[in-house]
Protein backbone atom coordinates (compact mmCIF):
# COMPACT_ATOMS: atom_id res chain seq x y z
CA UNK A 1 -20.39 12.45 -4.17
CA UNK A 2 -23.97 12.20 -3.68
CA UNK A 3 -25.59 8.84 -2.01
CA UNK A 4 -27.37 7.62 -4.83
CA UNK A 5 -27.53 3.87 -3.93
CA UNK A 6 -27.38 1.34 -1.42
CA UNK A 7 -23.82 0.74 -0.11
CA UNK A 8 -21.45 -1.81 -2.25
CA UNK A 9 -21.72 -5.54 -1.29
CA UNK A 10 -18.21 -6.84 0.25
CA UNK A 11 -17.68 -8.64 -2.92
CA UNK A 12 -17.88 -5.50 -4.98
CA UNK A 13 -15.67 -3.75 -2.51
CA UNK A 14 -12.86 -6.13 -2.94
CA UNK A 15 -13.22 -5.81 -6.52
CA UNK A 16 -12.76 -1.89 -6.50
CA UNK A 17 -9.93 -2.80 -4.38
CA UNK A 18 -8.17 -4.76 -6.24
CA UNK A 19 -9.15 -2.69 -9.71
CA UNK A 20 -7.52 -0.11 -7.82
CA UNK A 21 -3.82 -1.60 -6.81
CA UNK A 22 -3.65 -2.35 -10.45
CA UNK A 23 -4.90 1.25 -11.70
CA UNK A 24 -3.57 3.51 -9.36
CA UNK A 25 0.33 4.95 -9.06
CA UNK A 26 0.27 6.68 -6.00
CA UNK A 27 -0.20 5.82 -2.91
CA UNK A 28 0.20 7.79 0.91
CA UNK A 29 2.38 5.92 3.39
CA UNK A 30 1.99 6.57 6.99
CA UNK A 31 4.84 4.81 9.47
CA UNK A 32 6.18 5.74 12.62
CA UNK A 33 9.26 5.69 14.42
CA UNK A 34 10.07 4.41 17.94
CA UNK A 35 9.67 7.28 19.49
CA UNK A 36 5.91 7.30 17.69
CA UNK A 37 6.66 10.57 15.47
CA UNK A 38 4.53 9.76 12.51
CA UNK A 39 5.95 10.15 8.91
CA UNK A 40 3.67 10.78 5.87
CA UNK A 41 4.74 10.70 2.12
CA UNK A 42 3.10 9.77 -0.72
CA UNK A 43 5.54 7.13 -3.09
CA UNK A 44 5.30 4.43 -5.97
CA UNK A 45 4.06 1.15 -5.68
CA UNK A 46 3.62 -1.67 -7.17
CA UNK A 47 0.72 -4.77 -6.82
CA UNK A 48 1.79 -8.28 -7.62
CA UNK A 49 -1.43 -9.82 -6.57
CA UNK A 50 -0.27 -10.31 -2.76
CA UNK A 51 1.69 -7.69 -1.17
CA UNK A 52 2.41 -3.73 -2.31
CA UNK A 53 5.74 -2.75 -3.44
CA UNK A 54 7.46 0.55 -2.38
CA UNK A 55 11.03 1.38 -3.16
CA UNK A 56 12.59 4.29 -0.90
CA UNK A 57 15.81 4.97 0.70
CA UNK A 58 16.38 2.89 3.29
CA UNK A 59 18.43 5.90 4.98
CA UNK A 60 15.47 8.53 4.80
CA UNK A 61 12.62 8.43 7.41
CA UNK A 62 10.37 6.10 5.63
CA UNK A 63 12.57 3.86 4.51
CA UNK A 64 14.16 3.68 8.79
CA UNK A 65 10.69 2.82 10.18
CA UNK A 66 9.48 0.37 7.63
CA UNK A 67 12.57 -1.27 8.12
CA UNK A 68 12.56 -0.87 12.48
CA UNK A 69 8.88 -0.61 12.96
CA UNK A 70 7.57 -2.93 9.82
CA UNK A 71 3.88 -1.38 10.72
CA UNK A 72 2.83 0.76 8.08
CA UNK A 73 -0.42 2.43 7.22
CA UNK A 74 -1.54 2.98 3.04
CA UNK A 75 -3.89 5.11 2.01
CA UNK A 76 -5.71 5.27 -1.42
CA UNK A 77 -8.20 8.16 -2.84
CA UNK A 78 -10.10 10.86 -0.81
CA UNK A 79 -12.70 10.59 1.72
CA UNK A 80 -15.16 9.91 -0.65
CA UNK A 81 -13.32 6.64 -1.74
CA UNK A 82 -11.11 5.61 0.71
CA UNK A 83 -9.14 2.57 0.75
CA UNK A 84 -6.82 2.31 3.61
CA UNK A 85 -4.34 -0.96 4.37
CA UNK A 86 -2.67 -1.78 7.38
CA UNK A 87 0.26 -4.17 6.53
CA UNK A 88 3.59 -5.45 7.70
CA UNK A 89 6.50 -4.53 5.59
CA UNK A 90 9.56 -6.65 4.86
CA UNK A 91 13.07 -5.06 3.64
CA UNK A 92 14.52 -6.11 0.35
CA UNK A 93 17.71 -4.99 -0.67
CA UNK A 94 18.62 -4.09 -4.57
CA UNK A 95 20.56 -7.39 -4.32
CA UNK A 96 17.98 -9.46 -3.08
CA UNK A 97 14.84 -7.87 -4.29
CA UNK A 98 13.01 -10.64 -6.77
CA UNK A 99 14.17 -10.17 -10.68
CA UNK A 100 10.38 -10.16 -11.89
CA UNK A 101 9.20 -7.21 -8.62
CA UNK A 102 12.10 -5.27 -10.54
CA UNK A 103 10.74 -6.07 -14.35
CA UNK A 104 7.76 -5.03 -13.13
CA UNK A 105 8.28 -1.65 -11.79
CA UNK A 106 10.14 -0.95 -14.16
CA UNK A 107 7.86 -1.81 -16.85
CA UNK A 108 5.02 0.07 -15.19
CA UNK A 109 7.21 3.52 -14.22
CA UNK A 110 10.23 3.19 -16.84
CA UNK A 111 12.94 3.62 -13.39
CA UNK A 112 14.95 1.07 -11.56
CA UNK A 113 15.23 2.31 -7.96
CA UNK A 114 17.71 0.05 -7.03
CA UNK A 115 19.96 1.43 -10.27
CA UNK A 116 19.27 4.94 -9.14
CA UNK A 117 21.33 5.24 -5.96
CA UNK A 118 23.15 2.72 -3.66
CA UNK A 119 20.91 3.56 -0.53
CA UNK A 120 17.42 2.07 -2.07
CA UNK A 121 15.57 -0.51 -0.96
CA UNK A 122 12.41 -2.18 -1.89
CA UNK A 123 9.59 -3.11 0.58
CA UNK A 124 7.08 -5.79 0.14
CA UNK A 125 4.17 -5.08 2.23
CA UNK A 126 1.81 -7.67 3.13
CA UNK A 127 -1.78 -6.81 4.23
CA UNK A 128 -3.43 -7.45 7.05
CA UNK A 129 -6.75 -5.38 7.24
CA UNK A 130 -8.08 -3.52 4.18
CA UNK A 131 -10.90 -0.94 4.07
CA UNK A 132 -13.06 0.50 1.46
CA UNK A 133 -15.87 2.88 2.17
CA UNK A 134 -17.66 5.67 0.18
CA UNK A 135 -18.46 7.85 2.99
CA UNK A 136 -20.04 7.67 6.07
CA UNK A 137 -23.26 5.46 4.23
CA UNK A 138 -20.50 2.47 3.82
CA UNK A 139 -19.23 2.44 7.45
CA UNK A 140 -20.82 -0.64 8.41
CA UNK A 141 -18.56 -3.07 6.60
CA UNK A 142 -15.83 -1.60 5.24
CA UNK A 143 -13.41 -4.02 6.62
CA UNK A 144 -12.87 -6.50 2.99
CA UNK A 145 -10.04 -8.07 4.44
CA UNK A 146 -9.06 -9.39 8.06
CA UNK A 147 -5.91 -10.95 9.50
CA UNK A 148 -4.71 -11.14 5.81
CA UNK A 149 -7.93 -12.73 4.37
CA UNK A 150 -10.12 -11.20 2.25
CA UNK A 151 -13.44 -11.13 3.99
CA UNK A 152 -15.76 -12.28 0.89
C-alpha cells in the first residue's frame, strides 16, 4: 500500500472499524494461559453492535483461557490494515447463550456450534481498546476506542 494521503481522521477510523466487524468472517485470537504460553487461532465471529462473538470448545486451548484468563487479544487484516482489540471475554454455555446471538450466527455461517458437539461454548467479548492503523504513517492515533469508549 502506498501512502497516498494524509492519515484517516478518528471518526473515519471507527467507521472502517465497525464496516469491518460487520464485513469480515475471520478473525485471529490470541489468549494465554496461566502459565503465559500464548495460543493463536484464527475462528468465527460474530458483531452484534457491542461485543464479538466466538464459539469454540470450551475443552480445547482457546476455549480454557478465555474462560480462566478472560484477556484476549483480536486481530483483523494485515499490517497494512490492522485492527487489533483487546477485550474481556465472558463464557456462555449452549444453554445459556442468548436465542437471537444463536439466530444470528447461524444466519450469517448456516452452523449452530452449540448443536454441533456438547463441549461448545460461545464467548461474548467486550472491548476495551481498539486500534486501526494503515502503517507506520497512522501510528499517532490509532487508539479509536479506550476503556470501552470509542474515542470520537
Amino acid at each position: 500500500m502506498r501512502i497516498t494521503g494524509p492519515p484517516r481522521t478518528p471518526a473515519q477510523r471507527k467507521q472502517d472499524v465497525l464496516t469491518r466487524l460487520e464485513r469480515e468472517e475471520d478473525v485471529w485470537v490470541a489468549t494465554a494461559d496461566g502459565g503465559g504460553k500464548p495460543w493463536l487461532v484464527a475462528l468465527w465471529f460474530l458483531w452484534d453492535g457491542e461485543a464479538v462473538w466466538l464459539a469454540t470448545r470450551a475443552t480445547n486451548p482457546t476455549g480454557r483461557n478465555l474462560r480462566e484468563g478472560r484477556g484476549v487479544r483480536l486481530a483483523f487484516g494485515d499490517t497494512r490494515d490492522v485492527v487489533l482489540i483487546d477485550g474481556e471475554a465472558e463464557v456462555f454455555t449452549r444453554e445459556d447463550v442468548p436465542a437471537e446471538t444463536v439466530r444470528a450466527y447461524v444466519a450469517k455461517y448456516g452452523w449452530n456450534p452449540g448443536e454441533d458437539a456438547p463441549s461448545y461454548a460461545y464467548f461474548r467479548v467486550r472491548p476495551l481498546v481498539v486500534q486501526a492503523m494503515r502503517g507506520e504513517y497512522e501510528m499517532t492515533g490509532r487508539q479509536v476506542m479506550r476503556d470501552g469508549r470509542w474515542v470520537s
